[in-house]
PDB file of N, CA and C in Angstrom:
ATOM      1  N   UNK A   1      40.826  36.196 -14.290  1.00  0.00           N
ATOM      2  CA  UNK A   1      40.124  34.932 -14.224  1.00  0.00           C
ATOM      3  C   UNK A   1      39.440  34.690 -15.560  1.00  0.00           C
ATOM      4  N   UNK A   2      39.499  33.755 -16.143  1.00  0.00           N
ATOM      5  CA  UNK A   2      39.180  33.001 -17.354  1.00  0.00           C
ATOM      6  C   UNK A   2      37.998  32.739 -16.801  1.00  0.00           C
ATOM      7  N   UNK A   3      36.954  33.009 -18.236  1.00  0.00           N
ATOM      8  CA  UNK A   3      35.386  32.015 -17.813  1.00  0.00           C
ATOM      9  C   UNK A   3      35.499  30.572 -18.277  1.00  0.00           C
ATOM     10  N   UNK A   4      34.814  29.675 -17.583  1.00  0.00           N
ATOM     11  CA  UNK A   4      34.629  28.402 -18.365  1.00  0.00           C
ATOM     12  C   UNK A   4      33.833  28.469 -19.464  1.00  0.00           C
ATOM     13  N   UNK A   5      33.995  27.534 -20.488  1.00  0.00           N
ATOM     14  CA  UNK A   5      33.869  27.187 -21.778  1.00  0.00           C
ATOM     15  C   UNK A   5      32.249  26.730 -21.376  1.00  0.00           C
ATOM     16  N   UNK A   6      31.521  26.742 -21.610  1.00  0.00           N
ATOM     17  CA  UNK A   6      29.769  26.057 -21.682  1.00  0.00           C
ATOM     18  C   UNK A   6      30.055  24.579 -21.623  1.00  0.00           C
ATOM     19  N   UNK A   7      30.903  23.725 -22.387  1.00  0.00           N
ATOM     20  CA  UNK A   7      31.247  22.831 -21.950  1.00  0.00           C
ATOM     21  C   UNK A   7      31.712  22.186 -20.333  1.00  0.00           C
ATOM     22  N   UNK A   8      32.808  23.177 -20.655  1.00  0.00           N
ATOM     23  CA  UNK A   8      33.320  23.250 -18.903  1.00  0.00           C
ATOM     24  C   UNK A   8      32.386  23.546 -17.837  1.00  0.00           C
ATOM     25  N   UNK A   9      31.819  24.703 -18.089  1.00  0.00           N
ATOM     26  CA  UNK A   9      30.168  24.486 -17.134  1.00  0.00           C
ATOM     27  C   UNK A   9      28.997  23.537 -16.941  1.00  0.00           C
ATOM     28  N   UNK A  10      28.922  22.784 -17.573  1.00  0.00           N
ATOM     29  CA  UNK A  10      28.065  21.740 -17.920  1.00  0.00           C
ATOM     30  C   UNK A  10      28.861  21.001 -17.033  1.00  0.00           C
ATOM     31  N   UNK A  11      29.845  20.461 -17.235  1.00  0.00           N
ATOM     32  CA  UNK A  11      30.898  19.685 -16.782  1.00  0.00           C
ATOM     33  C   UNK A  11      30.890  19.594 -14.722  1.00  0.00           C
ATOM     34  N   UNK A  12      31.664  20.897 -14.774  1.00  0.00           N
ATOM     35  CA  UNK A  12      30.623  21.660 -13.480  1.00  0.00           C
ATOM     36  C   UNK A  12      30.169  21.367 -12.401  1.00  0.00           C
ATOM     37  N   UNK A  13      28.915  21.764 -13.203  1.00  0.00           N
ATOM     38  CA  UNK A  13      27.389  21.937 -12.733  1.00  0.00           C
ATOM     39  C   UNK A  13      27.282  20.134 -12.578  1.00  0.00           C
ATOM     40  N   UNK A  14      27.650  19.199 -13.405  1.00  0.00           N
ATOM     41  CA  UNK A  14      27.458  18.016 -13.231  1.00  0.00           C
ATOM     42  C   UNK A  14      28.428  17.365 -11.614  1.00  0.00           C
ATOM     43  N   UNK A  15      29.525  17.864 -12.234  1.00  0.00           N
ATOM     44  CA  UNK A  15      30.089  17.608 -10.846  1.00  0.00           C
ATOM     45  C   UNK A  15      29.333  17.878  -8.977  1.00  0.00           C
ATOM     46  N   UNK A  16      29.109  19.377  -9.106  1.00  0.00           N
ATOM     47  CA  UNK A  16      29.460  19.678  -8.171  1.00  0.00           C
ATOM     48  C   UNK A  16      28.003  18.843  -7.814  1.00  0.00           C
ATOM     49  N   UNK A  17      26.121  18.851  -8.628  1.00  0.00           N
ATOM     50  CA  UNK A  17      25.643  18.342  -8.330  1.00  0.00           C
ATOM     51  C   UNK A  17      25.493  16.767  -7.979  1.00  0.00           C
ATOM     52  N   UNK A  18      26.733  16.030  -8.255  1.00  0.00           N
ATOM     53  CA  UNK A  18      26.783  14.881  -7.537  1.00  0.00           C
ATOM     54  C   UNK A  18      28.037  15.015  -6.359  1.00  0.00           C
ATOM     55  N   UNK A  19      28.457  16.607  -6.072  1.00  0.00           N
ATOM     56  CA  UNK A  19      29.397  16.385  -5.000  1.00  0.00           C
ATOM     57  C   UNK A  19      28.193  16.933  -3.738  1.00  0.00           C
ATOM     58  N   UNK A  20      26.743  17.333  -3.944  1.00  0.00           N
ATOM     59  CA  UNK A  20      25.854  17.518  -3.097  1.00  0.00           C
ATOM     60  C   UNK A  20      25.397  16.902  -2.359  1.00  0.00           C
ATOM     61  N   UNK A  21      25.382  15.166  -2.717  1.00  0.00           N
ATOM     62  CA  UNK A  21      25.091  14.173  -1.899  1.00  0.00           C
ATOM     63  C   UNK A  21      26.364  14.074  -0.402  1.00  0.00           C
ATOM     64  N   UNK A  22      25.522  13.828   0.748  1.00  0.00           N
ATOM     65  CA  UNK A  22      26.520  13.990   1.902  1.00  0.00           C
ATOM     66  C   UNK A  22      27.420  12.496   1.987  1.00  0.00           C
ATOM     67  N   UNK A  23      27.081  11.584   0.871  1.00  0.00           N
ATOM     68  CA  UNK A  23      27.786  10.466   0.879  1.00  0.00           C
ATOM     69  C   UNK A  23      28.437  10.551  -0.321  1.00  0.00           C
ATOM     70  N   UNK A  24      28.057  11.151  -1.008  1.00  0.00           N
ATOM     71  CA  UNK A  24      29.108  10.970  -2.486  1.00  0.00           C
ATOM     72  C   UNK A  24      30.302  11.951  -2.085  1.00  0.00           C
ATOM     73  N   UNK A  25      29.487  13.259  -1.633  1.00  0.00           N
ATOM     74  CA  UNK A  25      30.815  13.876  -1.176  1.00  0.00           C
ATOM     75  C   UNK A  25      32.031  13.248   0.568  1.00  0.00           C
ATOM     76  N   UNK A  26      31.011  12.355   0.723  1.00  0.00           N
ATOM     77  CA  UNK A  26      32.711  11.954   1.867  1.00  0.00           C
ATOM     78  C   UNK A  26      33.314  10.921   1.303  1.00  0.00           C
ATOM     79  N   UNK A  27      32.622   9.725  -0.001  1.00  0.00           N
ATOM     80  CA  UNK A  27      33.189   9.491  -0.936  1.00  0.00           C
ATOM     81  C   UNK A  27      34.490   9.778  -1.516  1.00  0.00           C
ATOM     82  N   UNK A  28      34.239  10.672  -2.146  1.00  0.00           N
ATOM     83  CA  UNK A  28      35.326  12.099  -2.789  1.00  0.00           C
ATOM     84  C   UNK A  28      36.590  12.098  -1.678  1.00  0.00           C
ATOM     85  N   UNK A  29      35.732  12.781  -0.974  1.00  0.00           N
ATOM     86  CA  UNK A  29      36.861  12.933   0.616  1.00  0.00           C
ATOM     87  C   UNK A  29      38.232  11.654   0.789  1.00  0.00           C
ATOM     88  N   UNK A  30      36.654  10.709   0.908  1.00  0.00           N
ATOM     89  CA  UNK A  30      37.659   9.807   1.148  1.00  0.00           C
ATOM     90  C   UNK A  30      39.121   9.242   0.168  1.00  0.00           C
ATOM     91  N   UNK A  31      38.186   9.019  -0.773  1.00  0.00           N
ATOM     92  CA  UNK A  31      39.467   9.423  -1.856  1.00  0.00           C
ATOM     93  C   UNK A  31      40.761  10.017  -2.062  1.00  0.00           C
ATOM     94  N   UNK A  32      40.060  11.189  -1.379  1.00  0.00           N
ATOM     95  CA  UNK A  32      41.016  12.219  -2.142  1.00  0.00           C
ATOM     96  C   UNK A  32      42.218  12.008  -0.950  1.00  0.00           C
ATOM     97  N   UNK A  33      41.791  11.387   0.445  1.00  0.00           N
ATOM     98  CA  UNK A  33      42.703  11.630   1.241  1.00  0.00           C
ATOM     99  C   UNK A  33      43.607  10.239   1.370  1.00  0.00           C
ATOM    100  N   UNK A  34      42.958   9.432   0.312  1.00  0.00           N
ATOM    101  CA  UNK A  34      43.627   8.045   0.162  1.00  0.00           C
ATOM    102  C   UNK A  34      44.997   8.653  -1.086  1.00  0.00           C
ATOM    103  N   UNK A  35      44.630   9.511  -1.718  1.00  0.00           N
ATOM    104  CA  UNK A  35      45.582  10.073  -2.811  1.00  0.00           C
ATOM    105  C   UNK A  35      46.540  10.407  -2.083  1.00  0.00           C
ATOM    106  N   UNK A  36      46.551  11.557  -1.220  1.00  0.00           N
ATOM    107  CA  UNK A  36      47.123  11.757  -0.462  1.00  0.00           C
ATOM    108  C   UNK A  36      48.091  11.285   0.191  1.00  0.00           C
ATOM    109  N   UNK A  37      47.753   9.890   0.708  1.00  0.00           N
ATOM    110  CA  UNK A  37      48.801   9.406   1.315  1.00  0.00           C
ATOM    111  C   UNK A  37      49.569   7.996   0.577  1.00  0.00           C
ATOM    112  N   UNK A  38      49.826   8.520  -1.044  1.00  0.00           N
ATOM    113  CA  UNK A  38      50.720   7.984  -2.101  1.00  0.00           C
ATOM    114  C   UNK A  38      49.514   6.652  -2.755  1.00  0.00           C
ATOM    115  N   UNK A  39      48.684   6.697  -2.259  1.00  0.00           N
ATOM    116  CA  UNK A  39      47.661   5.194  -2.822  1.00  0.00           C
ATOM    117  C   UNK A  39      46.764   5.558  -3.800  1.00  0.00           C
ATOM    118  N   UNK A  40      47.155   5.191  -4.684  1.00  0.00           N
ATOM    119  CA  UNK A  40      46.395   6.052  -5.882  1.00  0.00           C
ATOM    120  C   UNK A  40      45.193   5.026  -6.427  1.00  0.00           C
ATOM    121  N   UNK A  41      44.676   4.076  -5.497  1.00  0.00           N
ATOM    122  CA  UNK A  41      43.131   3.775  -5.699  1.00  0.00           C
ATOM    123  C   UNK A  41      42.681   3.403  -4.231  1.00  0.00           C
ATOM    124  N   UNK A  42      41.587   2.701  -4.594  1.00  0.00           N
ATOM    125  CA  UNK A  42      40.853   2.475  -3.011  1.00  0.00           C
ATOM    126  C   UNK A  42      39.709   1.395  -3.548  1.00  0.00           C
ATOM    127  N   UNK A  43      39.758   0.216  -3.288  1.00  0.00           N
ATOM    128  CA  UNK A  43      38.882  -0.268  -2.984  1.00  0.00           C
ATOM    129  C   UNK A  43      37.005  -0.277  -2.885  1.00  0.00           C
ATOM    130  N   UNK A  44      36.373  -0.863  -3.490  1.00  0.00           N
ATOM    131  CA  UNK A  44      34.763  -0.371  -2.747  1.00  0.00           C
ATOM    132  C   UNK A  44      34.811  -1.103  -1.429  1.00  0.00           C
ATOM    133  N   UNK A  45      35.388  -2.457  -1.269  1.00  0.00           N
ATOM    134  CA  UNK A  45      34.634  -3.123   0.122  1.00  0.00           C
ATOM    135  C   UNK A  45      35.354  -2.136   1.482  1.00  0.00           C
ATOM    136  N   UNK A  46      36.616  -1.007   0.511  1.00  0.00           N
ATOM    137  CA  UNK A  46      37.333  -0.634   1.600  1.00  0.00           C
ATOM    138  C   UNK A  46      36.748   1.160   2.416  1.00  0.00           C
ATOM    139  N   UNK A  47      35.925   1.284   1.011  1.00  0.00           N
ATOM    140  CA  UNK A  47      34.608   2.415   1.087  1.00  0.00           C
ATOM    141  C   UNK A  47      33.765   1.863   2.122  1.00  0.00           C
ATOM    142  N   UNK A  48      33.155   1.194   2.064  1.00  0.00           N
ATOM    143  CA  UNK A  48      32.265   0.531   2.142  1.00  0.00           C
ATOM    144  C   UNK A  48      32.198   0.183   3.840  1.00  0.00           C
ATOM    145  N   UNK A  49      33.848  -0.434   4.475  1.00  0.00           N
ATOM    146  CA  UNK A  49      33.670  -0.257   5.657  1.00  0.00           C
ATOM    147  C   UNK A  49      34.321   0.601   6.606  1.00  0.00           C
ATOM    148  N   UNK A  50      34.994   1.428   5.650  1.00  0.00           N
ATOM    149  CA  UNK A  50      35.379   3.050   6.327  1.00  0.00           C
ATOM    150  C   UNK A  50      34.139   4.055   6.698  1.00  0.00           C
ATOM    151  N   UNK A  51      33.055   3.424   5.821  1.00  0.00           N
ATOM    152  CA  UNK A  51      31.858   4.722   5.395  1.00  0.00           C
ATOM    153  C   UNK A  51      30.911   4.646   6.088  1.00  0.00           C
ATOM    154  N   UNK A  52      31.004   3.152   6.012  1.00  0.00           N
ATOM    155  CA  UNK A  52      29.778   2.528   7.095  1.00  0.00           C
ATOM    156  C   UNK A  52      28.647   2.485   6.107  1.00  0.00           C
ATOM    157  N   UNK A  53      28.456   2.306   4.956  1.00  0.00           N
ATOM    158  CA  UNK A  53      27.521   2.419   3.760  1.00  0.00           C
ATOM    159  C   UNK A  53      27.614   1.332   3.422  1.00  0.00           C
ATOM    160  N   UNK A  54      25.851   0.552   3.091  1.00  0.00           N
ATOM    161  CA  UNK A  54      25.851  -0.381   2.270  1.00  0.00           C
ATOM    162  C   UNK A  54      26.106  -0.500   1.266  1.00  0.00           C
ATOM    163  N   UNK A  55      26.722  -2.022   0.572  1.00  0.00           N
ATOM    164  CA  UNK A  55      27.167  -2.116  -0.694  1.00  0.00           C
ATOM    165  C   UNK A  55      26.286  -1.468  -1.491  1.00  0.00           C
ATOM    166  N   UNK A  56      25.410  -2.191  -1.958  1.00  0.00           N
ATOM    167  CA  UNK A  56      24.581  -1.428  -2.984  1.00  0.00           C
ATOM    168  C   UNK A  56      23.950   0.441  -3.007  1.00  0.00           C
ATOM    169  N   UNK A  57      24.340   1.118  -1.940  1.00  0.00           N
ATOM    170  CA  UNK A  57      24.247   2.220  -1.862  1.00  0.00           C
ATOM    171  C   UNK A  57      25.559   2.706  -1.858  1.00  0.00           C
ATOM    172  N   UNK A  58      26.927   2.198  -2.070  1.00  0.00           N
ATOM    173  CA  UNK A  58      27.961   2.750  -2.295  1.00  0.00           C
ATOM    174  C   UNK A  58      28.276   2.360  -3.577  1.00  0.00           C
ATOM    175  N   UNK A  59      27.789   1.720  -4.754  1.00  0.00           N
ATOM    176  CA  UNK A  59      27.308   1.163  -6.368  1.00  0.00           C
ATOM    177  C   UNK A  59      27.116   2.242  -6.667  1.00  0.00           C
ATOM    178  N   UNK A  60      26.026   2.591  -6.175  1.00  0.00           N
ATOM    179  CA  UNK A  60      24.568   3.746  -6.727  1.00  0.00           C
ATOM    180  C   UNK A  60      25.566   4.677  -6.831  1.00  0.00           C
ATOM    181  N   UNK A  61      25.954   5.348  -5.470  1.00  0.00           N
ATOM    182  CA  UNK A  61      26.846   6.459  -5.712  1.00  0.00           C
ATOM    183  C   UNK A  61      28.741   6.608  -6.481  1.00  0.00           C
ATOM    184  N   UNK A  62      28.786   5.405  -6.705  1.00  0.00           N
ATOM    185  CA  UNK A  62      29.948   5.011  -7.328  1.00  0.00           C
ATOM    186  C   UNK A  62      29.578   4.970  -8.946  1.00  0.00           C
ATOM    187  N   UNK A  63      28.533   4.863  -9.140  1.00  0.00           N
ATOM    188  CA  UNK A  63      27.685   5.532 -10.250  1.00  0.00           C
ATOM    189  C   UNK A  63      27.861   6.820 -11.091  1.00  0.00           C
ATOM    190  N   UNK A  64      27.380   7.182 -10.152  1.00  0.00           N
ATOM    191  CA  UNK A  64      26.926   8.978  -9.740  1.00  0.00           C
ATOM    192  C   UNK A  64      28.002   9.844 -10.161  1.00  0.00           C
ATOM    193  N   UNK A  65      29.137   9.220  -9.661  1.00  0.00           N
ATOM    194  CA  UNK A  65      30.537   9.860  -9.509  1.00  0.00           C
ATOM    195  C   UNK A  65      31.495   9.840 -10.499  1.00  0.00           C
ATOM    196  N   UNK A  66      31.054   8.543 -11.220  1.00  0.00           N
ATOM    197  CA  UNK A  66      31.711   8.093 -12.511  1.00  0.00           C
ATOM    198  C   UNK A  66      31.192   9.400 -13.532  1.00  0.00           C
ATOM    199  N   UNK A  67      29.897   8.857 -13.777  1.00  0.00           N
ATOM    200  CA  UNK A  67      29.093   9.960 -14.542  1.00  0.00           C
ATOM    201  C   UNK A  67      29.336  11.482 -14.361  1.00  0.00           C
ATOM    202  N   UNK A  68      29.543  11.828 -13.250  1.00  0.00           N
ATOM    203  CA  UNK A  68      29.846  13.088 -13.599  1.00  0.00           C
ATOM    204  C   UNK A  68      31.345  13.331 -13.448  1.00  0.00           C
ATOM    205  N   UNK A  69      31.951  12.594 -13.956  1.00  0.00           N
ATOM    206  CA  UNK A  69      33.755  12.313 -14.041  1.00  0.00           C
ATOM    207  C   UNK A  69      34.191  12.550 -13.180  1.00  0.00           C
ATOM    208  N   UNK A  70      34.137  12.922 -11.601  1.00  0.00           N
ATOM    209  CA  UNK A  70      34.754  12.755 -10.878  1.00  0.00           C
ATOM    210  C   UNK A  70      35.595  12.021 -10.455  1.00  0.00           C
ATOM    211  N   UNK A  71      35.362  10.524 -10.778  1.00  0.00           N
ATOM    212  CA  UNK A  71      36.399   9.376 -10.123  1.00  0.00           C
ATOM    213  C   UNK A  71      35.850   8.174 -11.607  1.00  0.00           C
ATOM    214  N   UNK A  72      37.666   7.329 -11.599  1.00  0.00           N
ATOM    215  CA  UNK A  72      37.437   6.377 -12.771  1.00  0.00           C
ATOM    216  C   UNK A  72      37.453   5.006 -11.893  1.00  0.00           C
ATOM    217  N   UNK A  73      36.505   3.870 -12.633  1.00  0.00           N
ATOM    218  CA  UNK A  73      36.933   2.709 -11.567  1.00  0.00           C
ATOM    219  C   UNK A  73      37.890   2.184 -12.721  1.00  0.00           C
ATOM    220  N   UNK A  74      38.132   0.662 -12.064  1.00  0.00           N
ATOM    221  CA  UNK A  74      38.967  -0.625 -13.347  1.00  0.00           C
ATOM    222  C   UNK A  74      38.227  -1.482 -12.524  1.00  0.00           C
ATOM    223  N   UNK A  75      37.772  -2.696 -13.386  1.00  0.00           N
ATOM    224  CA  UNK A  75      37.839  -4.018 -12.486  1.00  0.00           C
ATOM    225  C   UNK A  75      39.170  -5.090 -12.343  1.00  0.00           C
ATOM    226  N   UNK A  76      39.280  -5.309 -11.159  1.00  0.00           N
ATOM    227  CA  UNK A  76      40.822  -5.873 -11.509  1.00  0.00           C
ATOM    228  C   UNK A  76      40.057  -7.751 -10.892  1.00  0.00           C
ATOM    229  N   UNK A  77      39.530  -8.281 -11.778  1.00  0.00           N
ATOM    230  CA  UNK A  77      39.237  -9.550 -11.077  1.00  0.00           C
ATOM    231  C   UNK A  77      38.045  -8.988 -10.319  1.00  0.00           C
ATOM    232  N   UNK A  78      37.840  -9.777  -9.299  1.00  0.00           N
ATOM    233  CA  UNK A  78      36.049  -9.426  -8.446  1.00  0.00           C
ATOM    234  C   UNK A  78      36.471  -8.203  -7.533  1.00  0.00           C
ATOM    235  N   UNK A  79      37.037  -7.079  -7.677  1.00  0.00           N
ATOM    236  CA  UNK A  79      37.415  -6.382  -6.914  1.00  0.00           C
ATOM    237  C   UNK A  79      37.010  -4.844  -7.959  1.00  0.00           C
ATOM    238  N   UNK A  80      36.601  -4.047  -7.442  1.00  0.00           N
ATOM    239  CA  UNK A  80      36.463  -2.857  -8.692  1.00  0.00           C
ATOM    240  C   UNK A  80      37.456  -1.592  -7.187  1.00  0.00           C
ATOM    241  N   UNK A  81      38.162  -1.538  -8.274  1.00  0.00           N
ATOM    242  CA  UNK A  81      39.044   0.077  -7.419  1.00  0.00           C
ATOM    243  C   UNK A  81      38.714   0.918  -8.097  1.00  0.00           C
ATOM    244  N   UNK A  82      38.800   2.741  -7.513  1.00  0.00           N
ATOM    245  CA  UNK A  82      38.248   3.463  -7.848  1.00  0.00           C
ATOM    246  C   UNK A  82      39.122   4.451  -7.483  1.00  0.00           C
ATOM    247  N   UNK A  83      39.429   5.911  -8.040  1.00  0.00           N
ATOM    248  CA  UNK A  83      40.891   6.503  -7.889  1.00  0.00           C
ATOM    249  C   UNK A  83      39.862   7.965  -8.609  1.00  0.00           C
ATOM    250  N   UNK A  84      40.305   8.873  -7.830  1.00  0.00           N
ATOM    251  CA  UNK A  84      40.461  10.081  -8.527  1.00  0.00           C
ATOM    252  C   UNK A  84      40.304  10.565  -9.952  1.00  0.00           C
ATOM    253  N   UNK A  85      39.608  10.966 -10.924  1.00  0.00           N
ATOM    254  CA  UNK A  85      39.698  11.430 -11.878  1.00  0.00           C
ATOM    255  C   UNK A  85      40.680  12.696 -11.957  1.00  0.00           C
ATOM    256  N   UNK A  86      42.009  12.640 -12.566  1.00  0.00           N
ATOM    257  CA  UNK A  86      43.294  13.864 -12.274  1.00  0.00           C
ATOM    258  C   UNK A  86      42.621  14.860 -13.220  1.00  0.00           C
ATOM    259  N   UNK A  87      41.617  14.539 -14.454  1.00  0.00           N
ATOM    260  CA  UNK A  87      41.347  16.157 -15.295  1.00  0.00           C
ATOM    261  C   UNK A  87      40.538  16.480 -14.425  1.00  0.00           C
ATOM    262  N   UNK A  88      39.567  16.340 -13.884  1.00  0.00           N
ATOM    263  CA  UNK A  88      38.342  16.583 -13.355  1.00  0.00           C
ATOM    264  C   UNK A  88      39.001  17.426 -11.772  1.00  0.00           C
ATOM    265  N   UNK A  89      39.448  16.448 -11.535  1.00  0.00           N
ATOM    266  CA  UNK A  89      40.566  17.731 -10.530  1.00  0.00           C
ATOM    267  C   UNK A  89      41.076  18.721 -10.254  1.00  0.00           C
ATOM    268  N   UNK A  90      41.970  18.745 -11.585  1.00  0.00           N
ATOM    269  CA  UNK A  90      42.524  19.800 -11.985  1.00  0.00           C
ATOM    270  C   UNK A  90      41.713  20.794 -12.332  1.00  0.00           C
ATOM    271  N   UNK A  91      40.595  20.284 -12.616  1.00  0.00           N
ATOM    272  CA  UNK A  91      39.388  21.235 -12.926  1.00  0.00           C
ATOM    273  C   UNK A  91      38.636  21.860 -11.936  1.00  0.00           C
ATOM    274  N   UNK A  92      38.205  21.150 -11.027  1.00  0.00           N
ATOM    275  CA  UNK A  92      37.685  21.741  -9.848  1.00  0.00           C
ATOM    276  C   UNK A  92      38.772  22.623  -9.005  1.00  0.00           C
ATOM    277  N   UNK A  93      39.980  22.282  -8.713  1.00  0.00           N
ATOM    278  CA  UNK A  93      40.977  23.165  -8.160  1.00  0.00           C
ATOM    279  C   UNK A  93      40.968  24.403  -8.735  1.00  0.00           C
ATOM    280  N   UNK A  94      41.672  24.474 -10.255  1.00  0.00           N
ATOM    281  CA  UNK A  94      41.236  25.743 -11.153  1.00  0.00           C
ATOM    282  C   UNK A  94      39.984  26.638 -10.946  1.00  0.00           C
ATOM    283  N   UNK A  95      38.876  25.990 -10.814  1.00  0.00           N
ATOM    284  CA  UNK A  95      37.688  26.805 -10.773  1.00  0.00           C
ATOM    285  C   UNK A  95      37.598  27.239  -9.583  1.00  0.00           C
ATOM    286  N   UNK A  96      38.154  26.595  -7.948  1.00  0.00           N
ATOM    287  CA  UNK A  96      38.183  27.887  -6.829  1.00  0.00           C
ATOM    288  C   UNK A  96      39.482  28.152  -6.749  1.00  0.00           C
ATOM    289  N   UNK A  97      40.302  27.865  -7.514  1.00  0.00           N
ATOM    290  CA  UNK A  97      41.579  29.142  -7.345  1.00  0.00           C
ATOM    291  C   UNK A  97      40.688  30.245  -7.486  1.00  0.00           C
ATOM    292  N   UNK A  98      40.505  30.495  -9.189  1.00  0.00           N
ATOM    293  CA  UNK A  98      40.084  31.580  -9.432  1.00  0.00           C
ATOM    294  C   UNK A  98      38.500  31.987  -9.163  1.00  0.00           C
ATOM    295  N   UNK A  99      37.934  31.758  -8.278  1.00  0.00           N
ATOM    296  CA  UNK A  99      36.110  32.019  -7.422  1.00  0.00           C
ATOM    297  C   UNK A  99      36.840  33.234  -6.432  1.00  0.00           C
TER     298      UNK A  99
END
């Protein structure tokens, strides 16, 4: 097992502390299981009424998530989609392969 780079820990430590929130992380979830089934973004209004979370508290944490690279949005017109970050992934997978 390779150590992470201080960078890569920083990196991390940023992540996992915004994967601590019990809404950022079903966020994530949700995501990840929208990847899953070939849809490689998702919607906020579609967060929003899967989650049962108000808009502006699914912002905040759509925030949160950006910042610590977990997930990238685009605005496509009045609509902002939001998709998986694939390094940040690959990164977290890597780090509990080898835990």
């Amino acid at each position: 097992m390779s150590m992470p780079t201080p960078t890569e820990r920083e990196q991390l430590a940023k992540a996992f502390k915004a994967l601590s929130s019990p809404n950022r992380l079903a966020m994530y979830l949700d995501l990840l299981a929208q990847e899953e089934t070939s849809v490689p973004h998702c919607c906020l209004g579609d967060l929003i009424s899967r989650l049962e979370i108000g808009a502006p508290t699914v912002s905040h944490h759509i925030k949160e998530l950006v910042n610590a690279g977990l997930i990238e949005v685009q605005r496509d017109g009045k609509f902002v989609r939001c998709r998986l970050n694939p390094v940040m992934r690959q990164r977290l997978a890597a780090f509990f392969a080898n835990a």
